[in-house]
Structures are given as C-alpha cells and as structure tokens.
C-alpha atoms as a PDB file:
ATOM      1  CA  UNK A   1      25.494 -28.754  47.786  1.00  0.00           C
ATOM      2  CA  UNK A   2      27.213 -30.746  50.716  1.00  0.00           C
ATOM      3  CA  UNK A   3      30.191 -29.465  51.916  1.00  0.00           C
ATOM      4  CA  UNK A   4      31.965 -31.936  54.227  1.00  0.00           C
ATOM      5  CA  UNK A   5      33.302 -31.026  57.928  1.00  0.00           C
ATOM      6  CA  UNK A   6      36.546 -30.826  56.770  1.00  0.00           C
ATOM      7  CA  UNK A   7      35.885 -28.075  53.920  1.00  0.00           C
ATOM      8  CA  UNK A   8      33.926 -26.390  56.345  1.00  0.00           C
ATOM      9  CA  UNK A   9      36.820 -26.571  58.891  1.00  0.00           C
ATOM     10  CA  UNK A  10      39.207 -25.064  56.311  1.00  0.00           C
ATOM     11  CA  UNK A  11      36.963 -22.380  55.359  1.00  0.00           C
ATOM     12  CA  UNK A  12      36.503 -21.024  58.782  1.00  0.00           C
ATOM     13  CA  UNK A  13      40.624 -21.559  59.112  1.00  0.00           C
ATOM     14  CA  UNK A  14      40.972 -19.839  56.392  1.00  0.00           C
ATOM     15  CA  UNK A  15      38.777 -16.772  57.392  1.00  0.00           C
ATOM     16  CA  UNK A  16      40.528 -16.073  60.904  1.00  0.00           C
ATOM     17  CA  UNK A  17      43.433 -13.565  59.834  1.00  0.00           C
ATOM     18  CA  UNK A  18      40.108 -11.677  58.081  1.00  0.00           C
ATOM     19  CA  UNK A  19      38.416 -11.772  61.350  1.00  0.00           C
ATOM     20  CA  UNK A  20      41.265 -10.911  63.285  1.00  0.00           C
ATOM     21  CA  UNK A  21      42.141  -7.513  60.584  1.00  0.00           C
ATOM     22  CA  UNK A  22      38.249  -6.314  61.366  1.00  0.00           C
ATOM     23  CA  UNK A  23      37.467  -7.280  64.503  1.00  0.00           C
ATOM     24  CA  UNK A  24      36.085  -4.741  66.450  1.00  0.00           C
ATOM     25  CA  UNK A  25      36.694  -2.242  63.909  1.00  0.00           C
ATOM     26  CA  UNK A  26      33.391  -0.461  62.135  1.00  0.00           C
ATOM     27  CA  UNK A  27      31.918  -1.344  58.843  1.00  0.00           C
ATOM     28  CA  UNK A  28      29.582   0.479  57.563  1.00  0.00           C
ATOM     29  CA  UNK A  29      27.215  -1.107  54.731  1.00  0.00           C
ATOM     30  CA  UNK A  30      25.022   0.691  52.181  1.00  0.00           C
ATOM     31  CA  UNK A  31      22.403  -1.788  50.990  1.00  0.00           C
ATOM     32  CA  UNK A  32      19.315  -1.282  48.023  1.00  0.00           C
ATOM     33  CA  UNK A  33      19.035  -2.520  45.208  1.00  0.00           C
ATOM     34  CA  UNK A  34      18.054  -5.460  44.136  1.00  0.00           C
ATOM     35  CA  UNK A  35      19.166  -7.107  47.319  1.00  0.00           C
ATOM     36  CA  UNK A  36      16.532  -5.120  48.877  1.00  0.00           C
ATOM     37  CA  UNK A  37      13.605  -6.184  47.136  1.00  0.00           C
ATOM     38  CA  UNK A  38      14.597  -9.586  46.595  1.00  0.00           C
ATOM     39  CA  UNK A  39      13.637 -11.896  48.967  1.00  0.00           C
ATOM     40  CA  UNK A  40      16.401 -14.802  48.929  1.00  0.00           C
ATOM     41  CA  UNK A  41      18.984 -12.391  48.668  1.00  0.00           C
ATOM     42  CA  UNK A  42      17.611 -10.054  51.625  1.00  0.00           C
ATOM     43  CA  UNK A  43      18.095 -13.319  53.677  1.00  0.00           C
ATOM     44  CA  UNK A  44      21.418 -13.712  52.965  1.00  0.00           C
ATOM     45  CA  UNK A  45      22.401 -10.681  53.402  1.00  0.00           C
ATOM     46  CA  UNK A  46      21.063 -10.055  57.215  1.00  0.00           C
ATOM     47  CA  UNK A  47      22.721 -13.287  57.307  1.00  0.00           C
ATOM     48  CA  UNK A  48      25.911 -11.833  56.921  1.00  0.00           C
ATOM     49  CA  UNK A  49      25.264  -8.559  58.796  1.00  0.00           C
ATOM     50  CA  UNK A  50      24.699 -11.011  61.538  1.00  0.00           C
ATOM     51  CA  UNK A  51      27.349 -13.132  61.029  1.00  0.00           C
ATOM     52  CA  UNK A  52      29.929 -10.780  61.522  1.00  0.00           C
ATOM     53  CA  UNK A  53      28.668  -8.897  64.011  1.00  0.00           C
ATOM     54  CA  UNK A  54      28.630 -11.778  66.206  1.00  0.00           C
ATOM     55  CA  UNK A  55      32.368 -13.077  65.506  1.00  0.00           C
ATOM     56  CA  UNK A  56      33.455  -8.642  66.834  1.00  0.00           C
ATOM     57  CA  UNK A  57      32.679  -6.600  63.733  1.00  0.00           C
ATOM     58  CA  UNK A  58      30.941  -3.854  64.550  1.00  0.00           C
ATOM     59  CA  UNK A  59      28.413  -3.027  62.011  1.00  0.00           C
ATOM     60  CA  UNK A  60      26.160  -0.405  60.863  1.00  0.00           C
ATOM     61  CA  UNK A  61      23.644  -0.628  57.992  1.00  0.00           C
ATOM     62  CA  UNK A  62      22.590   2.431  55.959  1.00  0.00           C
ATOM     63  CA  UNK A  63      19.548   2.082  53.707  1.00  0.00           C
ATOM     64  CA  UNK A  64      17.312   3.499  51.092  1.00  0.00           C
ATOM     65  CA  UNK A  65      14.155   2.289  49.856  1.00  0.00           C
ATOM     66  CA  UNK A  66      13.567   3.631  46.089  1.00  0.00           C
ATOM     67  CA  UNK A  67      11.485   0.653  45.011  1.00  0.00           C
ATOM     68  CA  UNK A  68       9.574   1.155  48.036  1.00  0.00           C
ATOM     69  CA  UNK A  69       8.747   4.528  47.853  1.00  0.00           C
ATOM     70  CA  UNK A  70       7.875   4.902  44.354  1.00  0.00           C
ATOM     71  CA  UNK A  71       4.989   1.752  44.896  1.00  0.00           C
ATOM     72  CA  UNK A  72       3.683   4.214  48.116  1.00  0.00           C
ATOM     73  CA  UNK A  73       3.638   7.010  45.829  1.00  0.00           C
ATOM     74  CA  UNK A  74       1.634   5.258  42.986  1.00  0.00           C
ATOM     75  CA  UNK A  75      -0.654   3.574  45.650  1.00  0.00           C
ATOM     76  CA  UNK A  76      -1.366   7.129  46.764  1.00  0.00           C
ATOM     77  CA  UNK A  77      -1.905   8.452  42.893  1.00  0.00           C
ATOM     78  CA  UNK A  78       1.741  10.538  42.912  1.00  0.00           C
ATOM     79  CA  UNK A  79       3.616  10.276  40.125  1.00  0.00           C
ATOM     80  CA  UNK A  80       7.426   9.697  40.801  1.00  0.00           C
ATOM     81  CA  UNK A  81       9.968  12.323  38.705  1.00  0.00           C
ATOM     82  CA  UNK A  82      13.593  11.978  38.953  1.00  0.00           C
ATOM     83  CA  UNK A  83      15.820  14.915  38.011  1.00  0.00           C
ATOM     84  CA  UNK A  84      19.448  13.600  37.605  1.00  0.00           C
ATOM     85  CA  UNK A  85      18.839  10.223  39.288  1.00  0.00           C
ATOM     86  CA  UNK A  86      17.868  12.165  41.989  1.00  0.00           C
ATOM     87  CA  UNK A  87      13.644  11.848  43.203  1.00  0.00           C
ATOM     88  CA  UNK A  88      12.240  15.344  43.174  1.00  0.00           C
ATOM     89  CA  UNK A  89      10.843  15.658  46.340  1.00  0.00           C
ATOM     90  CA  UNK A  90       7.934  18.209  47.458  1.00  0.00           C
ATOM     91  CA  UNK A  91       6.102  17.656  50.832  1.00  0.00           C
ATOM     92  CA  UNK A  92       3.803  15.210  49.932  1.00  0.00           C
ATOM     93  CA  UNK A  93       6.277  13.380  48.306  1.00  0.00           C
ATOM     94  CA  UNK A  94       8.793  14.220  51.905  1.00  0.00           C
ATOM     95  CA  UNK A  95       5.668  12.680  54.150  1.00  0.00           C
ATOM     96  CA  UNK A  96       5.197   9.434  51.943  1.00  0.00           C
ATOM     97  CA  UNK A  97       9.078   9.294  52.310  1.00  0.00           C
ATOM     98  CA  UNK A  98       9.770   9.391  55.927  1.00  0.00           C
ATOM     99  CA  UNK A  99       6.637   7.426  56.585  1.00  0.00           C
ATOM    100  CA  UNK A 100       8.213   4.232  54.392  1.00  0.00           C
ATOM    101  CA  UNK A 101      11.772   4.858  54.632  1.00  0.00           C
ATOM    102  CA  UNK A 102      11.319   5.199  58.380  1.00  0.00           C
ATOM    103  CA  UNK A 103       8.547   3.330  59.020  1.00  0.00           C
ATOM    104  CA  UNK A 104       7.813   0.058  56.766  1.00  0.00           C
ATOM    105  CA  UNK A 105      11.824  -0.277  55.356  1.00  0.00           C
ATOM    106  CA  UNK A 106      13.474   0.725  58.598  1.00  0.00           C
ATOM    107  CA  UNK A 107      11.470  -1.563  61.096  1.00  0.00           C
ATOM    108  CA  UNK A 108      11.569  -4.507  58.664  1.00  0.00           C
ATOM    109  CA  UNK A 109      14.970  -4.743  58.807  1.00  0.00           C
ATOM    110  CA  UNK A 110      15.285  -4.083  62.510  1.00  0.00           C
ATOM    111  CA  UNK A 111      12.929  -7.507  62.392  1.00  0.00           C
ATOM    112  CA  UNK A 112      14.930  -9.441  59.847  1.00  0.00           C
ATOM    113  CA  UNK A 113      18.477  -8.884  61.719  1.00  0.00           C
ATOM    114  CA  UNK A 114      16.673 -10.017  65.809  1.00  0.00           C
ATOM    115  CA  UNK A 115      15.400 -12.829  63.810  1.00  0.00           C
ATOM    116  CA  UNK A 116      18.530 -13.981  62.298  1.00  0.00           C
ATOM    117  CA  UNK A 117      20.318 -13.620  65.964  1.00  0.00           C
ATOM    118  CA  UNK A 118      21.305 -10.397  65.546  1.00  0.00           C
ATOM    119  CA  UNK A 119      20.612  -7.209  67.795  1.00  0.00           C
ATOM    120  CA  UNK A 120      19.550  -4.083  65.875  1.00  0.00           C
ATOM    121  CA  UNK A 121      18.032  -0.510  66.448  1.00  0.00           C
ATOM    122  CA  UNK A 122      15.972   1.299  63.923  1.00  0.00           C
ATOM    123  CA  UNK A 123      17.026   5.179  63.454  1.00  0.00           C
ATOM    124  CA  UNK A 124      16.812   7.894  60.846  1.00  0.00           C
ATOM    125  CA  UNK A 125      19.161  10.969  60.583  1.00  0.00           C
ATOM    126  CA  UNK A 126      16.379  13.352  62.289  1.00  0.00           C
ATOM    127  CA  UNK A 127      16.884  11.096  65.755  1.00  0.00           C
ATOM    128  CA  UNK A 128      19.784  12.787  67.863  1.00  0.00           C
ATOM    129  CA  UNK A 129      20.105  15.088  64.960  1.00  0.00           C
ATOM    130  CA  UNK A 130      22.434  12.459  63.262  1.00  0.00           C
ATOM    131  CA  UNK A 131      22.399  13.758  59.804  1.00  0.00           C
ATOM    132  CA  UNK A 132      22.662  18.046  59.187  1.00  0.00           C
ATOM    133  CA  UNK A 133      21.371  18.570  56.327  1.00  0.00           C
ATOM    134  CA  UNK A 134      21.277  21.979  53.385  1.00  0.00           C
ATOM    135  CA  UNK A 135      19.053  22.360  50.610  1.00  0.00           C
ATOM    136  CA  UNK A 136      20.608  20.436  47.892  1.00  0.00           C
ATOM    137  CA  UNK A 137      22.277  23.125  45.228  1.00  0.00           C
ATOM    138  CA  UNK A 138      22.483  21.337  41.994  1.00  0.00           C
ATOM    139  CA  UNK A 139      21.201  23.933  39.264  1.00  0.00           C
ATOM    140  CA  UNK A 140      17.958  22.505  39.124  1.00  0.00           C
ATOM    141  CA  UNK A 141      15.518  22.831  42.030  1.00  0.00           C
ATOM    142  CA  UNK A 142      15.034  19.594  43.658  1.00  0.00           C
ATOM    143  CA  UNK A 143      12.529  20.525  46.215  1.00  0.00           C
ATOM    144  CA  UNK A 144      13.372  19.676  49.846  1.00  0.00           C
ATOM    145  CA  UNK A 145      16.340  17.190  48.974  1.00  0.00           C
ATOM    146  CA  UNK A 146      19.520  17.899  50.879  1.00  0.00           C
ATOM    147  CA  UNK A 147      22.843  17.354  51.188  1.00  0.00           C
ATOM    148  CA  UNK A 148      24.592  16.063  54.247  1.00  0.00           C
ATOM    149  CA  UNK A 149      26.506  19.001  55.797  1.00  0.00           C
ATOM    150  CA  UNK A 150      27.703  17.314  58.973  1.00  0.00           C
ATOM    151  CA  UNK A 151      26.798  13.846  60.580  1.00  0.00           C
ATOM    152  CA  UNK A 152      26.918  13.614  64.724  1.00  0.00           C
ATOM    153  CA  UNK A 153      28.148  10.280  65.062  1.00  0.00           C
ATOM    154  CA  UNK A 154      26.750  10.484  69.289  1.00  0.00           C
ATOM    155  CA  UNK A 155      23.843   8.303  68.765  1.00  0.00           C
ATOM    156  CA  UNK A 156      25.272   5.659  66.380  1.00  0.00           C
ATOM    157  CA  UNK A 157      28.324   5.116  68.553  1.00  0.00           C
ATOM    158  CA  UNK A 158      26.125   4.424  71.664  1.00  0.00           C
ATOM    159  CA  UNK A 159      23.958   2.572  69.485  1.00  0.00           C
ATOM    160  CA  UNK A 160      27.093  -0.259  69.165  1.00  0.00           C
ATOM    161  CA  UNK A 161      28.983   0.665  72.631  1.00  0.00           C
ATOM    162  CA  UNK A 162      25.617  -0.981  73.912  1.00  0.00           C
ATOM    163  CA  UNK A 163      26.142  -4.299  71.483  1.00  0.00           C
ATOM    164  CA  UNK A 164      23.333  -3.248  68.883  1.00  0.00           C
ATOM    165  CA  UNK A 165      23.301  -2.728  65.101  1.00  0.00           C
ATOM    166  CA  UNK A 166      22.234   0.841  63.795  1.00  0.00           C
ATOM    167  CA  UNK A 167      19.925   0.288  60.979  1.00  0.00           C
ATOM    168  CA  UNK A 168      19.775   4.553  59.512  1.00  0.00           C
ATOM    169  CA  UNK A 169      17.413   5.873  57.334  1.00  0.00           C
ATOM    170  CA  UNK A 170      18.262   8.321  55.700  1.00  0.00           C
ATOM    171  CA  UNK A 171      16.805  11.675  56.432  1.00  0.00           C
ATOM    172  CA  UNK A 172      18.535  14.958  57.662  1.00  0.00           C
ATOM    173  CA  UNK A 173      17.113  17.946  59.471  1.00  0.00           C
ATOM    174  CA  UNK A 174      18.118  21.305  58.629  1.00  0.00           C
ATOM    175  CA  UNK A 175      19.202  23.772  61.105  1.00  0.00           C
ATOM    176  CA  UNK A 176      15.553  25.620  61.104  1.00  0.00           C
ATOM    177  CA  UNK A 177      14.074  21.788  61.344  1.00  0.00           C
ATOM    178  CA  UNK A 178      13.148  21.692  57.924  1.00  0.00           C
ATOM    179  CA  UNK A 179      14.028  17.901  57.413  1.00  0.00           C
ATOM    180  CA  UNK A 180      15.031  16.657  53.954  1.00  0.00           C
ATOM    181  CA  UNK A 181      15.088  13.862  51.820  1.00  0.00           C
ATOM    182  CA  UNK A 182      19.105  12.270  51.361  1.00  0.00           C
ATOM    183  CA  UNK A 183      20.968  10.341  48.373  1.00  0.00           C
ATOM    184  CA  UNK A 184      21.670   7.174  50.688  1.00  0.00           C
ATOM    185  CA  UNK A 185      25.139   6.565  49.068  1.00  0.00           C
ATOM    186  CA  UNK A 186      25.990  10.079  49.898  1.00  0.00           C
ATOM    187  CA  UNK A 187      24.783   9.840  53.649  1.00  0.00           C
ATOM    188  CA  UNK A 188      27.056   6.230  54.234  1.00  0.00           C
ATOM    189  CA  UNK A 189      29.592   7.727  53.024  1.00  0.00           C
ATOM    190  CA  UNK A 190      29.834  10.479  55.353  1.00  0.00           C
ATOM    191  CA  UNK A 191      28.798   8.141  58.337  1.00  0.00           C
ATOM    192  CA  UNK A 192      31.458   5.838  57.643  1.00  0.00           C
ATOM    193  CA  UNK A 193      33.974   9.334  57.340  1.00  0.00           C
ATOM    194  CA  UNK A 194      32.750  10.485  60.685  1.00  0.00           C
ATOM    195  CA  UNK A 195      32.687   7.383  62.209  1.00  0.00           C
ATOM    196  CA  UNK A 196      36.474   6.738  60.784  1.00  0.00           C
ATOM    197  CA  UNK A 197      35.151   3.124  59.243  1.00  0.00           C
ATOM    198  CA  UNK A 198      37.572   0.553  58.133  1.00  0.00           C
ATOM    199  CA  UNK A 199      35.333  -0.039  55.169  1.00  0.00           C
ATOM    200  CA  UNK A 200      32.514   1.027  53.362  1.00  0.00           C
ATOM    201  CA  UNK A 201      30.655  -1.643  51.165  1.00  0.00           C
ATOM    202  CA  UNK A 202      28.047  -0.348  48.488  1.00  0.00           C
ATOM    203  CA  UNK A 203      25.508  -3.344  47.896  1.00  0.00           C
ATOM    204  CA  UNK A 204      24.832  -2.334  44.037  1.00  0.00           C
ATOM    205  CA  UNK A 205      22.700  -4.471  40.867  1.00  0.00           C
ATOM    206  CA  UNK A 206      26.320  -4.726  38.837  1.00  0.00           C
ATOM    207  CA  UNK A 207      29.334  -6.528  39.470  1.00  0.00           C
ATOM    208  CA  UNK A 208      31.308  -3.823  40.029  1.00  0.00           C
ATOM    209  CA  UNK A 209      33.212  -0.911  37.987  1.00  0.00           C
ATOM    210  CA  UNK A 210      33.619  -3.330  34.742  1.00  0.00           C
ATOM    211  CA  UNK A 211      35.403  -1.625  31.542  1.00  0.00           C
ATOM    212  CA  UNK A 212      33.369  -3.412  29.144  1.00  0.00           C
ATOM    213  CA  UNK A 213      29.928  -2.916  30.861  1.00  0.00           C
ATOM    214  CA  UNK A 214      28.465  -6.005  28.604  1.00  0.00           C
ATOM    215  CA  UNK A 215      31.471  -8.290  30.138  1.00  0.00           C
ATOM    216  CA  UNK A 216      31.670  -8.892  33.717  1.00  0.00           C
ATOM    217  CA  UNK A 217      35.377 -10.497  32.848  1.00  0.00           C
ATOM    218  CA  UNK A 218      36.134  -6.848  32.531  1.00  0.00           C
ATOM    219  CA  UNK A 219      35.711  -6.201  36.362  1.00  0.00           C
ATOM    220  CA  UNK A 220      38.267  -3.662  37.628  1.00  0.00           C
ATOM    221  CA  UNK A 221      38.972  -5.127  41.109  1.00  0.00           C
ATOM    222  CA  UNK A 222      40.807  -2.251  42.393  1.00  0.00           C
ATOM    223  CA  UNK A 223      41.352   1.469  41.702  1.00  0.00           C
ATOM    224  CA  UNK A 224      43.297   4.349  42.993  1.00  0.00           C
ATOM    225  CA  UNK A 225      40.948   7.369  43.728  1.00  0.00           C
ATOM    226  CA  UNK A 226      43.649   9.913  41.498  1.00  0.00           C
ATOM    227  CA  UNK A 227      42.113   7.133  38.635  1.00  0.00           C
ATOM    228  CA  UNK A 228      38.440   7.904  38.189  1.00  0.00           C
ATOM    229  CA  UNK A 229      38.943  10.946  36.194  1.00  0.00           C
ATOM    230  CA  UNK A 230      39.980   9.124  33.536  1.00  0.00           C
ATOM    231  CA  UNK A 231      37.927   6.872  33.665  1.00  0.00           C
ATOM    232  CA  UNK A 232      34.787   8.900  33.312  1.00  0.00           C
ATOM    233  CA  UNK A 233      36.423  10.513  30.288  1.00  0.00           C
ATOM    234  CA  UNK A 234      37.073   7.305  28.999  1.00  0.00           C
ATOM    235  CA  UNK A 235      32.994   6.605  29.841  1.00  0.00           C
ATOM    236  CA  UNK A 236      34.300   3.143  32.069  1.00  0.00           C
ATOM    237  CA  UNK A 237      32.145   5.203  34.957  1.00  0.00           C
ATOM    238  CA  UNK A 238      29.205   6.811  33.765  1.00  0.00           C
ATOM    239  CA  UNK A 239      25.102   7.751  34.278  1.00  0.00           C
ATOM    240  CA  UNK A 240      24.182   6.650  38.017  1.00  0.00           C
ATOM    241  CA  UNK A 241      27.365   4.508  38.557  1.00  0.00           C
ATOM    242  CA  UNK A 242      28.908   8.262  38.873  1.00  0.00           C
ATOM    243  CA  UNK A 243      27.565   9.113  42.319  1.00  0.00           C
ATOM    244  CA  UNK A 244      28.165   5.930  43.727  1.00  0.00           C
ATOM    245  CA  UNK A 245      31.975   6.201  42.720  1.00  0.00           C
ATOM    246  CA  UNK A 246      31.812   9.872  43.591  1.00  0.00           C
ATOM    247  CA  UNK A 247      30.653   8.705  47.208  1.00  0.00           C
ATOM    248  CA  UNK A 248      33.426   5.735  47.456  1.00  0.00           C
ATOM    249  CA  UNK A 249      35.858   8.210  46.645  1.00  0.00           C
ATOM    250  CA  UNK A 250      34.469  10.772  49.126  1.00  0.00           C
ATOM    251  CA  UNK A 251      34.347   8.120  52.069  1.00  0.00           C
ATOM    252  CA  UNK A 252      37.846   7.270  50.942  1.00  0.00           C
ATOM    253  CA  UNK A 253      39.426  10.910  50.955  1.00  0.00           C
ATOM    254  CA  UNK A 254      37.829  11.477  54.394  1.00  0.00           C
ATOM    255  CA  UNK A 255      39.704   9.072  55.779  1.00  0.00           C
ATOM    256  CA  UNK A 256      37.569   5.385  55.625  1.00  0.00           C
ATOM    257  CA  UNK A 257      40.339   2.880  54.434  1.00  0.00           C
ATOM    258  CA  UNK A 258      38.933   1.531  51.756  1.00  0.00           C
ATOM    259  CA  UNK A 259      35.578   1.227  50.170  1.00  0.00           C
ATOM    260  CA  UNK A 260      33.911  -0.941  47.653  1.00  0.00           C
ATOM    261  CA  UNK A 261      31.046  -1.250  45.363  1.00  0.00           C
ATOM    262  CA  UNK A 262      29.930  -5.272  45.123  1.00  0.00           C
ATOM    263  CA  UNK A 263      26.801  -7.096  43.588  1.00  0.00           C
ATOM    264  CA  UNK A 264      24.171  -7.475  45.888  1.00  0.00           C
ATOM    265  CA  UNK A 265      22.767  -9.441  43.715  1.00  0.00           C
ATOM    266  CA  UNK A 266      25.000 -12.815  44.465  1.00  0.00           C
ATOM    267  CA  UNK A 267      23.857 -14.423  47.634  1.00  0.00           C
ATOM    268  CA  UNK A 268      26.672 -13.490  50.667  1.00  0.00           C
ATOM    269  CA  UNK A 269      28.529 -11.287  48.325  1.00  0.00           C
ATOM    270  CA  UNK A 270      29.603  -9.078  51.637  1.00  0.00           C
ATOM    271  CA  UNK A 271      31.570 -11.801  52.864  1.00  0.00           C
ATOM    272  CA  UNK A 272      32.895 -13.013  50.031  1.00  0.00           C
ATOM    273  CA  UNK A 273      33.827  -9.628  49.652  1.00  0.00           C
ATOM    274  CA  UNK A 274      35.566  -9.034  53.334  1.00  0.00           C
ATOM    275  CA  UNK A 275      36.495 -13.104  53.733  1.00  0.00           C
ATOM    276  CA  UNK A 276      38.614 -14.583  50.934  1.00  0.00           C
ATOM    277  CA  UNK A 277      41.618 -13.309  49.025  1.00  0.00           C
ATOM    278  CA  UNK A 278      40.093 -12.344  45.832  1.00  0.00           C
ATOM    279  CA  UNK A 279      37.264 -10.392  46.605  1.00  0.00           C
ATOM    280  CA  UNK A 280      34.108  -9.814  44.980  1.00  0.00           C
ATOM    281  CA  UNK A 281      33.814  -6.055  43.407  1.00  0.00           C
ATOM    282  CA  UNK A 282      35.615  -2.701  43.376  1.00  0.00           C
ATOM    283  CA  UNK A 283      38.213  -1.881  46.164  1.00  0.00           C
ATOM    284  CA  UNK A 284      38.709   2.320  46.260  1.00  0.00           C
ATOM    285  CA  UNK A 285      41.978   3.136  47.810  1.00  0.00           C
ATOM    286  CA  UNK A 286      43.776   6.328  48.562  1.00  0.00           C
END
C-alpha cells in the first residue's frame, strides 16, 4: 500500500496530543500469544515497543512463553498438564521453565528490540528479588506455582532511569528462595500497580471482551470494573478470558489508569490501540 507524504504527515499530526498524554509516563505491556509465536506479527510488535520508546514512552515488556515451554517439555519426553489453565509445575517441569522462559524467550527478545533500534535488558523476577512470590493456594495443588505477594519495583526503575527497556520473565522467589513458576497476566499486572503505570495493555488471540464471542461486531470497547460481575453471570467473560479480566481489573483497582486487553494478532495493534481515537480492544476503567 502507498501512503503519500501528505497522509503520512497527517498521521503523525494527528498522533502528537497521544504522544504528548504518555510521554514519559510508564506502560507496561503483557505480550504471548499468538503474537509471540508468530513471526510477522513479533516484528511488528518490537516495532512498536520501539517506536514509542524512542518518541518518551517509557516502556516495559512482561512475557510468558507457554508455546515455548510445552515444545521443551515434549522435546525432553514431559508431558504438559494444566489444572485450571494453570501448568502444573513440579521441579523438572520449574528447571525446563526458567531455563526457556529466562533463557531462549527472554534473550530473544532482548535481540529483537537492539535490532529494531531499541535498547533493552533481559530480567526475570528472581534478579533484585523483583517478584515475592507464595505457594499458589487454589484448592488443588499446583506444585511450585506462586502467586505474586509483593513486586520491588528497584531494579525495573533503574532499568529505564538508565534509557533501557525491561524485558521480565516471569518468575518469583519465595522468602526461603524457593523460586516459583508465575501466571504472566497476574505478574504485569502487579508491576504496572507498583510501578503506578498509565496503562497496562494485554496482547491476547481475540479481539477483545466481545458479547457475542462468534461476532467481533460485538466488541465491548470499554467497561467499568463494578461491570464484570455481570458479565460473567451473563457468560460475556468466561473460561481463560476470566483471569485476564480478573488481572485488568486488579491492575486497575491498584491504581494503573486504565488497562486493556487487544488482539495481538493484527499487525501494530498496540498503537492503534494507544494512537487513534477509536482504539482497538477493551479499555478497563475505575
């Protein structure tokens, strides 16, 4: 598609009272999905990360790495088992874990951002004791996956006072050192709490909270957190879109001004998303 000078021109007009409303003000973005496996789309989006951290926004990236980790665990003969969307995790399964999440998913986005322009720092919630973690208390025994009981926001913050983008895995560490294996949505949304972010954005593989899920026309652009109650009674939020909200709403309540849940799936959805008047996904409020 060519897009004349002008056009261009007007877009970037068009964009300034956005840039102006964020700059310098944090952002914190939760990305999997399929934006994560897929290779145009992972593009686009460290093309955006970029993007705006260059123009004053300052950035951090929070990540999983399911798809990832369940290949290393079939390479390695371990079968994956979920217990309420939630990957049972023993010590084998812990090791194969940190070693991707950390390791291969971490430093491969680190690479992607410094060669799109950008400056970035790998981490994981075990460096600088970023992420305290608890043995996850959900009826069921889940092995060692945790919840996020505090977040020291130290090392991210001097992380971007020196210009960089955090890239966090997420792991926690237990106050005995046992570290543990974290629900990503639930760890950004506690970073962005504690770190008192303008927005949270939720990369997801749907278009957004839709009440017709078989009709993306149904999108519900925004929604008041006192709302979702009724709407999981009413089934418009159900299965594993019920975390996710859960988190947005969590973020929200803790003081992060809005969050939102977007497709990753549609190349530069984050600024669409942050950019232009209408938006892209779900906007939480207060």
């Amino acid at each position: 598609m060519n897009i004349s000078n002008t056009d261009k021109a007007a877009v970037l007009a068009e964009a300034l009272p956005y840039l102006q409303k964020y700059y310098n003000k944090v952002v914190v973005v939760k990305y999997g999905g399929n934006a994560m496996v897929n290779d145009a789309l992972k593009e686009a989006v460290m093309s955006d990360i970029v993007l705006l951290s260059l123009v004053g926004i300052r950035i951090v990236l929070v990540h999983g790495g399911g798809p990832e980790i369940s290949a290393a665990l079939k390479a390695a003969g371990k079968e994956s088992r979920f217990v309420n969307g939630l990957r049972y995790t023993d010590q084998e399964t812990l090791d194969v874990v940190q070693m991707v999440l950390c390791g291969k998913v971490n430093k491969e986005l680190v690479r992607l951002l410094q060669r799109k322009g950008g400056r970035a720092v790998g981490l994981c919630g075990i460096d600088g004791q970023m992420i305290h973690a608890e043995k996850a208390q959900s009826g069921e025994d889940l092995g060692l996956v945790g919840e996020v009981a505090g977040v020291n926001a130290a090392p991210i913050l001097d992380v971007l006072e020196a210009g960089y983008i955090p890239v966090i895995a997420t792991l926690g560490v237990g106050a005995d050192g046992t570290v543990y294996n974290i629900n990503a949505d639930a760890a950004a949304a506690r970073i962005a709490a504690e770190l008192h972010a303008e927005n949270l954005i939720s990369l997801t593989d749907i278009r957004g909270l839709l009440r017709d899920r078989d009709d993306d026309a149904t999108l519900i652009s925004e929604v008041r957190c006192s709302e979702l109650p009724a709407l999981v009674r009413q089934g418009i939020v159900s299965g594993g879109m019920i975390p996710k909200v859960e988190c947005c709403v969590e973020a929200v309540r803790r003081g992060v001004s809005r969050a939102f849940i977007i497709d990753g799936r549609i190349p530069h959805s984050i600024l669409i998303e942050m950019m232009t008047n209408e938006g892209i996904g779900t906007m939480f409020l207060g």
